[in-house]
PDB file of N, CA and C in Angstrom:
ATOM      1  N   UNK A   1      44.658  68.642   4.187  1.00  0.00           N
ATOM      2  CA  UNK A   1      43.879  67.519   4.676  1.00  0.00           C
ATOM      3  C   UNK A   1      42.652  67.258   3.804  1.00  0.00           C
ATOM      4  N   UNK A   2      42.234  68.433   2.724  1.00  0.00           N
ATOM      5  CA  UNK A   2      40.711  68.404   2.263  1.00  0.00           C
ATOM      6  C   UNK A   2      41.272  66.969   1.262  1.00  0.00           C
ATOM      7  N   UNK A   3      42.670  66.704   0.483  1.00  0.00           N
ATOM      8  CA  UNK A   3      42.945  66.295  -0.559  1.00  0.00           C
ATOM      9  C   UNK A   3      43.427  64.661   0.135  1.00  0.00           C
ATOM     10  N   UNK A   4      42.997  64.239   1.467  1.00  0.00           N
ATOM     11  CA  UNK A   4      44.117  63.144   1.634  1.00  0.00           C
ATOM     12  C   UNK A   4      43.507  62.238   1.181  1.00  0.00           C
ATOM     13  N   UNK A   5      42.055  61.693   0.693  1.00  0.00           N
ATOM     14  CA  UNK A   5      41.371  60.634   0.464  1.00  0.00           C
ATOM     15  C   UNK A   5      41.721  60.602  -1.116  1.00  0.00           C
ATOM     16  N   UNK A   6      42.461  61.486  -1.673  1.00  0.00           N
ATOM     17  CA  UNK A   6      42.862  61.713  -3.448  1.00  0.00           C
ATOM     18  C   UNK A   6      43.858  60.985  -4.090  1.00  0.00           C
ATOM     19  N   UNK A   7      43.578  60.508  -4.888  1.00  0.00           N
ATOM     20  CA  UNK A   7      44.899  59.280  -5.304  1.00  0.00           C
ATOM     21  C   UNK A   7      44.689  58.054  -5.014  1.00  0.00           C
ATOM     22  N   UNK A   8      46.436  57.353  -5.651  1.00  0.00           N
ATOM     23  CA  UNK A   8      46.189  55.921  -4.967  1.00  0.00           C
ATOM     24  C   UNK A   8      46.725  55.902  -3.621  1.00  0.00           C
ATOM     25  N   UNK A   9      46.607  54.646  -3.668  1.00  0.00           N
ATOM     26  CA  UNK A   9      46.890  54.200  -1.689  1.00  0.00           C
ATOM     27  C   UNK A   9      48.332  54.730  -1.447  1.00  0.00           C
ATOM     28  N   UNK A  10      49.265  54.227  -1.815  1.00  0.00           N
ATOM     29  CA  UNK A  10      50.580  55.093  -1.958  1.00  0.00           C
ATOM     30  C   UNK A  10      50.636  56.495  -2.060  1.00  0.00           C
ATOM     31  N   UNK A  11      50.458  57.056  -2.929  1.00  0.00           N
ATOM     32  CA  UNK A  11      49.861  58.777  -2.667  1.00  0.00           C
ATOM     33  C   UNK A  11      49.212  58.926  -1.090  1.00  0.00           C
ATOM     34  N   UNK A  12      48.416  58.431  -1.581  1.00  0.00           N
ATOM     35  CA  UNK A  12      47.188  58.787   0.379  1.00  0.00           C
ATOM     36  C   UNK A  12      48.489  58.824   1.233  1.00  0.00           C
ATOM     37  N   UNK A  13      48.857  57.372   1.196  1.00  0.00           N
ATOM     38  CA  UNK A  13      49.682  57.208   2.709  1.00  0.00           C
ATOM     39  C   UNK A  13      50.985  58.190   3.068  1.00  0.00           C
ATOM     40  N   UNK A  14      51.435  58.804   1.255  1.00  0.00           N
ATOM     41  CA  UNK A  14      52.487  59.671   1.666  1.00  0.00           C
ATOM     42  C   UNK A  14      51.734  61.446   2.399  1.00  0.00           C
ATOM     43  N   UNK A  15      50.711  61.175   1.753  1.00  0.00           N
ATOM     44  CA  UNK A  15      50.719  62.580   2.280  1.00  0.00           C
ATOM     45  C   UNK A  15      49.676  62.596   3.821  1.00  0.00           C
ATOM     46  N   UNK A  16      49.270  60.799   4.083  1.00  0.00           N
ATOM     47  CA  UNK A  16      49.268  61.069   5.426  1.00  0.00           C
ATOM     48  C   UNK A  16      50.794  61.081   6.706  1.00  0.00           C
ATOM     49  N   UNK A  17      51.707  60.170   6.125  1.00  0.00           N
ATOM     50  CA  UNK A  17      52.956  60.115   6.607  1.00  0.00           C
ATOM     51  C   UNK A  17      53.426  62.015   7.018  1.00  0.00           C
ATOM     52  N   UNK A  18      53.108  62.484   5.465  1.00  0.00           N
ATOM     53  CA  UNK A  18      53.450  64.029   5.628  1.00  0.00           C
ATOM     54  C   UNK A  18      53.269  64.671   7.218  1.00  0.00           C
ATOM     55  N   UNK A  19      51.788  64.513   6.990  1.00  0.00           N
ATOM     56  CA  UNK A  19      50.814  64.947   7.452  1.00  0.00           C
ATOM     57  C   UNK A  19      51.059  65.032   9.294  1.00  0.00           C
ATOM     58  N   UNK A  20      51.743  63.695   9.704  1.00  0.00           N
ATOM     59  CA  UNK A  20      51.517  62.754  11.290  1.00  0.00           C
ATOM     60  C   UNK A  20      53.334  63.405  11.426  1.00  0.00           C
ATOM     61  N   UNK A  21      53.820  63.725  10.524  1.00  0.00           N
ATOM     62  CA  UNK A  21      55.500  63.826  10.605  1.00  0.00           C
ATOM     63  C   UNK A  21      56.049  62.716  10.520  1.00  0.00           C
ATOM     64  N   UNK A  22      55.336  61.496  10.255  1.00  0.00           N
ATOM     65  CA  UNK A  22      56.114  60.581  10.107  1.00  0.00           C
ATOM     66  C   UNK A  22      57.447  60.289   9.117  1.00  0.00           C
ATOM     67  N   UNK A  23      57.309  61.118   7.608  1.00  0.00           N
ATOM     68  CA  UNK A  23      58.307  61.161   6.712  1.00  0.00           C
ATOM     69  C   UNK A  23      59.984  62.099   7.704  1.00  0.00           C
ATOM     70  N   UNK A  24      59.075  63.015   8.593  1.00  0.00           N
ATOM     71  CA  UNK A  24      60.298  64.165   9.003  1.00  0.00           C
ATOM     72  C   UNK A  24      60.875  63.107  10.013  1.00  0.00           C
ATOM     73  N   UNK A  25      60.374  62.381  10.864  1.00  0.00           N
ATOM     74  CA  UNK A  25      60.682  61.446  11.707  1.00  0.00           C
ATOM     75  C   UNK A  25      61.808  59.955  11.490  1.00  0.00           C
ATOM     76  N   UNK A  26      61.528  59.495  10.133  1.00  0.00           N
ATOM     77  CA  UNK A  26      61.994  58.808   9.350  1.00  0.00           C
ATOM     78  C   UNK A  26      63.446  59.418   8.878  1.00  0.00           C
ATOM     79  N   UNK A  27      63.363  60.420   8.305  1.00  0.00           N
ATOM     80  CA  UNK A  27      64.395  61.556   7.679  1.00  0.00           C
ATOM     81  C   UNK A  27      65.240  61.596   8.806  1.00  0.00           C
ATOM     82  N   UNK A  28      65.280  61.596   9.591  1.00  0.00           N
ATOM     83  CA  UNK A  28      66.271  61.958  11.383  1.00  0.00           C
ATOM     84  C   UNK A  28      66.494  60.962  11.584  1.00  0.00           C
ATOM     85  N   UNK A  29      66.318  59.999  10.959  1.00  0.00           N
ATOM     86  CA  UNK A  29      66.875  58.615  11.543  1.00  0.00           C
ATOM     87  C   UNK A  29      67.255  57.605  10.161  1.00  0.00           C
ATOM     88  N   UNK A  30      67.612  58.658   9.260  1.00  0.00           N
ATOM     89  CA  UNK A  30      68.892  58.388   8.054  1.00  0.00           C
ATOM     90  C   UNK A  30      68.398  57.513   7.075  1.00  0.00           C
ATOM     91  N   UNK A  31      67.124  57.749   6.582  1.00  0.00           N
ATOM     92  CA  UNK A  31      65.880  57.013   5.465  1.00  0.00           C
ATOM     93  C   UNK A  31      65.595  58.314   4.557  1.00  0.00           C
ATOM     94  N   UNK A  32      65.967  57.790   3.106  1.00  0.00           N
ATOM     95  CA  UNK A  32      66.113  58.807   2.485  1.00  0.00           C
ATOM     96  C   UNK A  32      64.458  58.703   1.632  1.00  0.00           C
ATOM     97  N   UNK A  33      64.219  60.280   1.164  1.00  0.00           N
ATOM     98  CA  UNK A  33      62.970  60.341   0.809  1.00  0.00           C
ATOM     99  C   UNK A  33      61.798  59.157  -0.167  1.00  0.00           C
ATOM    100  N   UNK A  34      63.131  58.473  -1.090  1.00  0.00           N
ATOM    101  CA  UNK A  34      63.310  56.770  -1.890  1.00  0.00           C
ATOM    102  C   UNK A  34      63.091  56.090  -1.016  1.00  0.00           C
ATOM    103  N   UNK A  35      63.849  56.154  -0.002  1.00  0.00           N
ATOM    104  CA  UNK A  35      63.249  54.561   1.207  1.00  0.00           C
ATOM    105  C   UNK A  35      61.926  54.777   1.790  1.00  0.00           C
ATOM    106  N   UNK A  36      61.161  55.966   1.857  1.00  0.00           N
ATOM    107  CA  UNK A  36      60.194  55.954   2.302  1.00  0.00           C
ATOM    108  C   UNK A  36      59.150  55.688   1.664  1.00  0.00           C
ATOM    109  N   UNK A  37      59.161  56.381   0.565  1.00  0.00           N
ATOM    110  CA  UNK A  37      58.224  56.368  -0.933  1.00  0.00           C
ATOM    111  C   UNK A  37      58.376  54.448  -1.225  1.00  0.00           C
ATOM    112  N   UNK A  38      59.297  54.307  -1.306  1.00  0.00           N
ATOM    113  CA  UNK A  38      59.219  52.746  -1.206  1.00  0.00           C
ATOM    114  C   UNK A  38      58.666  51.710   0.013  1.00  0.00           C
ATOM    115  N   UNK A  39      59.011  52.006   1.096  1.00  0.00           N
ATOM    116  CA  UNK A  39      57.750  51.747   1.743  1.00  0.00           C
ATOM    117  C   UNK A  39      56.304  51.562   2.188  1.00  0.00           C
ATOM    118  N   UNK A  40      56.187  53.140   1.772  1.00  0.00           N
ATOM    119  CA  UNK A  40      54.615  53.532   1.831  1.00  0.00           C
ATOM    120  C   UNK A  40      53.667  52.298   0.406  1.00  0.00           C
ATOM    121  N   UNK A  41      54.858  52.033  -0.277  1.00  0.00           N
ATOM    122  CA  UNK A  41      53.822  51.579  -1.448  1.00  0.00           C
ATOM    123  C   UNK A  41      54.438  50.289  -1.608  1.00  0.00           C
ATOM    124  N   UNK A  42      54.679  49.922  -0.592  1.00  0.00           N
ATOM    125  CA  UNK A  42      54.510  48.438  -0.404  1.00  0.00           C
ATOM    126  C   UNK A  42      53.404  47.084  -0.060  1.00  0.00           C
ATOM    127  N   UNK A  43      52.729  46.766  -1.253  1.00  0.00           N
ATOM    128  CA  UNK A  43      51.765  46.415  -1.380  1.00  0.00           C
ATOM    129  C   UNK A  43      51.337  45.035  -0.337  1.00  0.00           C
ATOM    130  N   UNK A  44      52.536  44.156  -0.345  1.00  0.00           N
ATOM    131  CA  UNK A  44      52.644  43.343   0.930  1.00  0.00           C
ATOM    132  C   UNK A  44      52.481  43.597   2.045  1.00  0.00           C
ATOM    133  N   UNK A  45      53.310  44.790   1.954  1.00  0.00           N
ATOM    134  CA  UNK A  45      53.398  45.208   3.737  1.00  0.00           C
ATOM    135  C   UNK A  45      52.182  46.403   3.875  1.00  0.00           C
ATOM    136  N   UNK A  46      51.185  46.838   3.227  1.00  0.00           N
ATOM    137  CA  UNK A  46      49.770  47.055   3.188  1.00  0.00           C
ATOM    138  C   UNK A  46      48.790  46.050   3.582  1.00  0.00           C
ATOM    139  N   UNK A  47      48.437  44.732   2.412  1.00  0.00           N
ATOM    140  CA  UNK A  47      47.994  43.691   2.832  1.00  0.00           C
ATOM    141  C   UNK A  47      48.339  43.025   4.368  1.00  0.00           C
ATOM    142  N   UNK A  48      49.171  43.148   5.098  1.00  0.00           N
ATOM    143  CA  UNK A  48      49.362  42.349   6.519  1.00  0.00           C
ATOM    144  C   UNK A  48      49.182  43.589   7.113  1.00  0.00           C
ATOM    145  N   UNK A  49      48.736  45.249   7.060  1.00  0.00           N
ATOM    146  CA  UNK A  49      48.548  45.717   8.203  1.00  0.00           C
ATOM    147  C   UNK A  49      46.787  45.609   8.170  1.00  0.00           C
ATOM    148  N   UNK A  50      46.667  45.696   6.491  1.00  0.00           N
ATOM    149  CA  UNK A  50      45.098  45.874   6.455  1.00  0.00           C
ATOM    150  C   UNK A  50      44.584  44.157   7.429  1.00  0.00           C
ATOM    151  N   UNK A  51      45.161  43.011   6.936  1.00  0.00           N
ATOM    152  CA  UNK A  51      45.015  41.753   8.241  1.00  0.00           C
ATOM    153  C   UNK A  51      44.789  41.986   9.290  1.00  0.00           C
ATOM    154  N   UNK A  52      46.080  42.553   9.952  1.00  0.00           N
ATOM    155  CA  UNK A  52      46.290  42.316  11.219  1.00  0.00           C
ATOM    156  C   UNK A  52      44.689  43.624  11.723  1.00  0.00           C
ATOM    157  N   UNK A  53      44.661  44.713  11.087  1.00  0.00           N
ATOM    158  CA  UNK A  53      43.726  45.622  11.397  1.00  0.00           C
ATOM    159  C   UNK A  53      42.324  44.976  11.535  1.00  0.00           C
ATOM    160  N   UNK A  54      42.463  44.220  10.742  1.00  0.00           N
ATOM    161  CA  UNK A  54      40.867  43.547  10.150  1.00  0.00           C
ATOM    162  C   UNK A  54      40.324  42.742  11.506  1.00  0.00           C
ATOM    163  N   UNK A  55      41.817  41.570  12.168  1.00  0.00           N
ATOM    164  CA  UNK A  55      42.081  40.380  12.654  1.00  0.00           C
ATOM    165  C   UNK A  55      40.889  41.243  14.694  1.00  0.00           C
ATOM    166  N   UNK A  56      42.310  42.437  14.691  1.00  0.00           N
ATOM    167  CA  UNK A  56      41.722  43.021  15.988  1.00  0.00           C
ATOM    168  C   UNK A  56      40.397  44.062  15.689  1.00  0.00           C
ATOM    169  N   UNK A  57      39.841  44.157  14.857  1.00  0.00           N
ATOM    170  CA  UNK A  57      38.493  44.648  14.527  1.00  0.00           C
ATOM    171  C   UNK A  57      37.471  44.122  14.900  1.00  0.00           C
ATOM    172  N   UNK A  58      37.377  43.051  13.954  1.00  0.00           N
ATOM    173  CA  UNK A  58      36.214  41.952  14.049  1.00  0.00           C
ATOM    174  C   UNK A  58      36.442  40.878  14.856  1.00  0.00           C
ATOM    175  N   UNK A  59      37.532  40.323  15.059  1.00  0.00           N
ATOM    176  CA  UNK A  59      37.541  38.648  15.784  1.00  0.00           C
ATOM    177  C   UNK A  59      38.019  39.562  17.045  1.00  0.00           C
ATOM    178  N   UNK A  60      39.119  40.396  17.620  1.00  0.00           N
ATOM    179  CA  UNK A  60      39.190  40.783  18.934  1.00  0.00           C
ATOM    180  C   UNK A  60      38.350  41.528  19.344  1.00  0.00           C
ATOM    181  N   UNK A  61      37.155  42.672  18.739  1.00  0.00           N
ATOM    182  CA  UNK A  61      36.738  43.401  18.800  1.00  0.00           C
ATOM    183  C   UNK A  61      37.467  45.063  19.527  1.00  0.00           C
ATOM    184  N   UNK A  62      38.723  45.311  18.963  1.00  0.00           N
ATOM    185  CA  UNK A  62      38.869  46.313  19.790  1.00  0.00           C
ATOM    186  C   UNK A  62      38.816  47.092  19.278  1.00  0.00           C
ATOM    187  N   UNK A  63      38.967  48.154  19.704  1.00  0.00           N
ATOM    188  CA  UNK A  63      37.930  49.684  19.274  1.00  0.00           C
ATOM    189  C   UNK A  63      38.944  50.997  19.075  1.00  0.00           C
ATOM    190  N   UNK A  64      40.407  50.954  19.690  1.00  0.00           N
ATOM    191  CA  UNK A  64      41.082  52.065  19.903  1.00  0.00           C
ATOM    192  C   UNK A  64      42.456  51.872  19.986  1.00  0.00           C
ATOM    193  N   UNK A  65      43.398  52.467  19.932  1.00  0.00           N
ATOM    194  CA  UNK A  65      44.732  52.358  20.616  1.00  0.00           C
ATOM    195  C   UNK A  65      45.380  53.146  21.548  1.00  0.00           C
ATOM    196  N   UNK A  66      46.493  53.007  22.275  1.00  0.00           N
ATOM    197  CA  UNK A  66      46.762  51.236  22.207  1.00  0.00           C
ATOM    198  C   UNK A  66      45.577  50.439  22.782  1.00  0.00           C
ATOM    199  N   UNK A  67      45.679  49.703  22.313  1.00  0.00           N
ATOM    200  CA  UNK A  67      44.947  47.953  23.113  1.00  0.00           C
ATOM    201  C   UNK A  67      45.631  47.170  23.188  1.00  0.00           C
ATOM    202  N   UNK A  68      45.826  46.097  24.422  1.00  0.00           N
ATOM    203  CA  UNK A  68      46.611  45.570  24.596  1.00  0.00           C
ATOM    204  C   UNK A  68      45.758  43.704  24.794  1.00  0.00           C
ATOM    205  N   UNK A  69      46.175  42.912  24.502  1.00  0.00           N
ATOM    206  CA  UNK A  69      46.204  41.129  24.356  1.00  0.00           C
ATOM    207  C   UNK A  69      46.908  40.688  24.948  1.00  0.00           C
ATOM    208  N   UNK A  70      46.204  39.392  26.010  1.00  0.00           N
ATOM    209  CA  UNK A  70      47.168  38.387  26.804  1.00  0.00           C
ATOM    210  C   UNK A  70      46.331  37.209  26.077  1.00  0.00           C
ATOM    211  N   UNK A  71      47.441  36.435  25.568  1.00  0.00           N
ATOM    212  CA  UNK A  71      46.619  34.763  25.196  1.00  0.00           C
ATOM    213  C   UNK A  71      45.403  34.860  23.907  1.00  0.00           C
ATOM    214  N   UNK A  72      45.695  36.456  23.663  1.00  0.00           N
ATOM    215  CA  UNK A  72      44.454  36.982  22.319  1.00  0.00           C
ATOM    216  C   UNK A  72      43.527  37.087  22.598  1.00  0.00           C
ATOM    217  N   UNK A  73      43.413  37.585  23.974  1.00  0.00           N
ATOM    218  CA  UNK A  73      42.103  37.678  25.141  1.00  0.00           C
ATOM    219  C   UNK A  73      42.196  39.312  25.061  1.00  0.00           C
ATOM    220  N   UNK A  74      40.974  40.518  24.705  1.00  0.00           N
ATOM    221  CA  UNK A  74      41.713  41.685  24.903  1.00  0.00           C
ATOM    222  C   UNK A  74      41.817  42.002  26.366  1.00  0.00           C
ATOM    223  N   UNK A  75      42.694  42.663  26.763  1.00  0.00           N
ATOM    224  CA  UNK A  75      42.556  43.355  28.353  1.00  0.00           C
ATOM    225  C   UNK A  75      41.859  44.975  28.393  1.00  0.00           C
ATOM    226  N   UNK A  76      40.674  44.565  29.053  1.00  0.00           N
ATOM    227  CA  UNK A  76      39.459  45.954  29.066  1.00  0.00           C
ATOM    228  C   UNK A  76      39.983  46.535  29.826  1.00  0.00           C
ATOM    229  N   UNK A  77      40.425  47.698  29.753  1.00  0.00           N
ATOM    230  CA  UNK A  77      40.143  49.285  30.059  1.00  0.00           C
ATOM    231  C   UNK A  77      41.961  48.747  30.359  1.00  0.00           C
ATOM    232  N   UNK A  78      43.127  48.320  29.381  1.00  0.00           N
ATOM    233  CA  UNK A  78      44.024  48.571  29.258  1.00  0.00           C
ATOM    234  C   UNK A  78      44.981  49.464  28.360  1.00  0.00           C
ATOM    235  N   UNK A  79      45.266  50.407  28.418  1.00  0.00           N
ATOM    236  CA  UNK A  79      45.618  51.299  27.279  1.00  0.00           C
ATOM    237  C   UNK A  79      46.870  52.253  27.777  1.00  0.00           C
ATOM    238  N   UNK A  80      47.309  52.169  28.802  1.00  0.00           N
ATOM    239  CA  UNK A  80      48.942  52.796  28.816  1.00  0.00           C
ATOM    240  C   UNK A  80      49.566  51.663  29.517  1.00  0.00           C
ATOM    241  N   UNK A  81      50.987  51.963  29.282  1.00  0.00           N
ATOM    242  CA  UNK A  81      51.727  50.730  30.150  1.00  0.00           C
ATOM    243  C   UNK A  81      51.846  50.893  31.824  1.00  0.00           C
ATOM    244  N   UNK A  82      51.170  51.753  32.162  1.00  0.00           N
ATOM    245  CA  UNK A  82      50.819  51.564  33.935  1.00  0.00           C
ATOM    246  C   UNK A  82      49.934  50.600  33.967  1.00  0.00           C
ATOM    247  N   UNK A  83      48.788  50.291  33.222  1.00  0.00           N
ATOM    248  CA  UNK A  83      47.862  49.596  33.494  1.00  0.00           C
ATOM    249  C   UNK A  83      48.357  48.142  32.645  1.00  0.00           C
ATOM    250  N   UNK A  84      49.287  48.303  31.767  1.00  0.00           N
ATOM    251  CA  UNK A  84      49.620  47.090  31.302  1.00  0.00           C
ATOM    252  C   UNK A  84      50.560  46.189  32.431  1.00  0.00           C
ATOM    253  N   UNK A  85      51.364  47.114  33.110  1.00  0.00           N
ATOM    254  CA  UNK A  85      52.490  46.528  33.520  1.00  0.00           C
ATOM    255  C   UNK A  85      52.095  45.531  34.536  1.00  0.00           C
ATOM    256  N   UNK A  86      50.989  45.730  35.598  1.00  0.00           N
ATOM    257  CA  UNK A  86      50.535  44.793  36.783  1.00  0.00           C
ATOM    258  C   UNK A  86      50.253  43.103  36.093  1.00  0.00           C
ATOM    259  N   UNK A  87      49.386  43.806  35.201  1.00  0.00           N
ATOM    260  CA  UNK A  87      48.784  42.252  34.040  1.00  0.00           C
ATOM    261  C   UNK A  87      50.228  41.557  34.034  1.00  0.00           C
ATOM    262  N   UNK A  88      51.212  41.971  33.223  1.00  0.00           N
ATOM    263  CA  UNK A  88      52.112  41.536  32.296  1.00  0.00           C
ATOM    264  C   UNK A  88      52.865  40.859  34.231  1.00  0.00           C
ATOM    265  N   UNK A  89      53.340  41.374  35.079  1.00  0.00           N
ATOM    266  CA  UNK A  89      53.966  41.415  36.666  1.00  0.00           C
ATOM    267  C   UNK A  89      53.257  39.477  36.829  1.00  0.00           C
ATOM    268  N   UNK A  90      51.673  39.851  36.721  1.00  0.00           N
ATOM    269  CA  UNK A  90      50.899  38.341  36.943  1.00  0.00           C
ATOM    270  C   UNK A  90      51.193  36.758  36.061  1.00  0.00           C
ATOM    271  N   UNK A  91      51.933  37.375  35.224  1.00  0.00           N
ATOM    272  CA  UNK A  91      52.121  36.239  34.421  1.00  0.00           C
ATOM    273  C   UNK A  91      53.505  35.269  35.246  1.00  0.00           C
ATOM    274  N   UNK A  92      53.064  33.748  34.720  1.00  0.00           N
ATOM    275  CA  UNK A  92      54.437  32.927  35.228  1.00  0.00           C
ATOM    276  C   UNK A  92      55.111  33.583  34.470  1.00  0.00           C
ATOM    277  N   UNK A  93      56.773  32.947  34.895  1.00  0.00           N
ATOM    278  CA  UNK A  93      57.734  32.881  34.493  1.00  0.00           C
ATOM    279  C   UNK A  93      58.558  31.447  33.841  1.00  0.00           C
TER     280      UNK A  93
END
């Protein structure tokens, strides 16, 4: 963990993937060590998480996960799906 901020962004992310088990997780579900490494350093699909991260940062203000959005409104003190599910029950159909 002392080394994960070392490298480029691709490096970082593999050896945080390492790190969370996400690569071993991936691997069990028939993604070979190439499909992942190709992922992680996918510069597009970096740019739209660093967005979307940015989007619920500053303009939603939320703070943690999960967080959950109705209408891009956040829902306060929503964070497992017990407390999501009543919200989501209130909506039309």
């Amino acid at each position: 963990m002392k080394t994960i901020n070392d490298g480029t962004v691709p490096q970082r992310l593999k050896k945080i993937a390492a790190a969370a088990g996400l690569d071993t997780l991936m691997k069990g579900r028939g993604y070979t060590a190439a499909q992942i490494d190709t992922c992680l350093a996918d510069k597009a699909e970096q740019d739209k998480i660093l967005a979307m991260t940015e989007y619920a940062t500053t303009t939603l203000k939320l703070t943690g996960t999960p967080s959950f959005t109705l209408a891009d409104q956040p829902l306060a003190k929503v964070h497992s799906w017990t407390a999501l599910q009543p919200k989501l029950a209130g909506l039309p159909q």
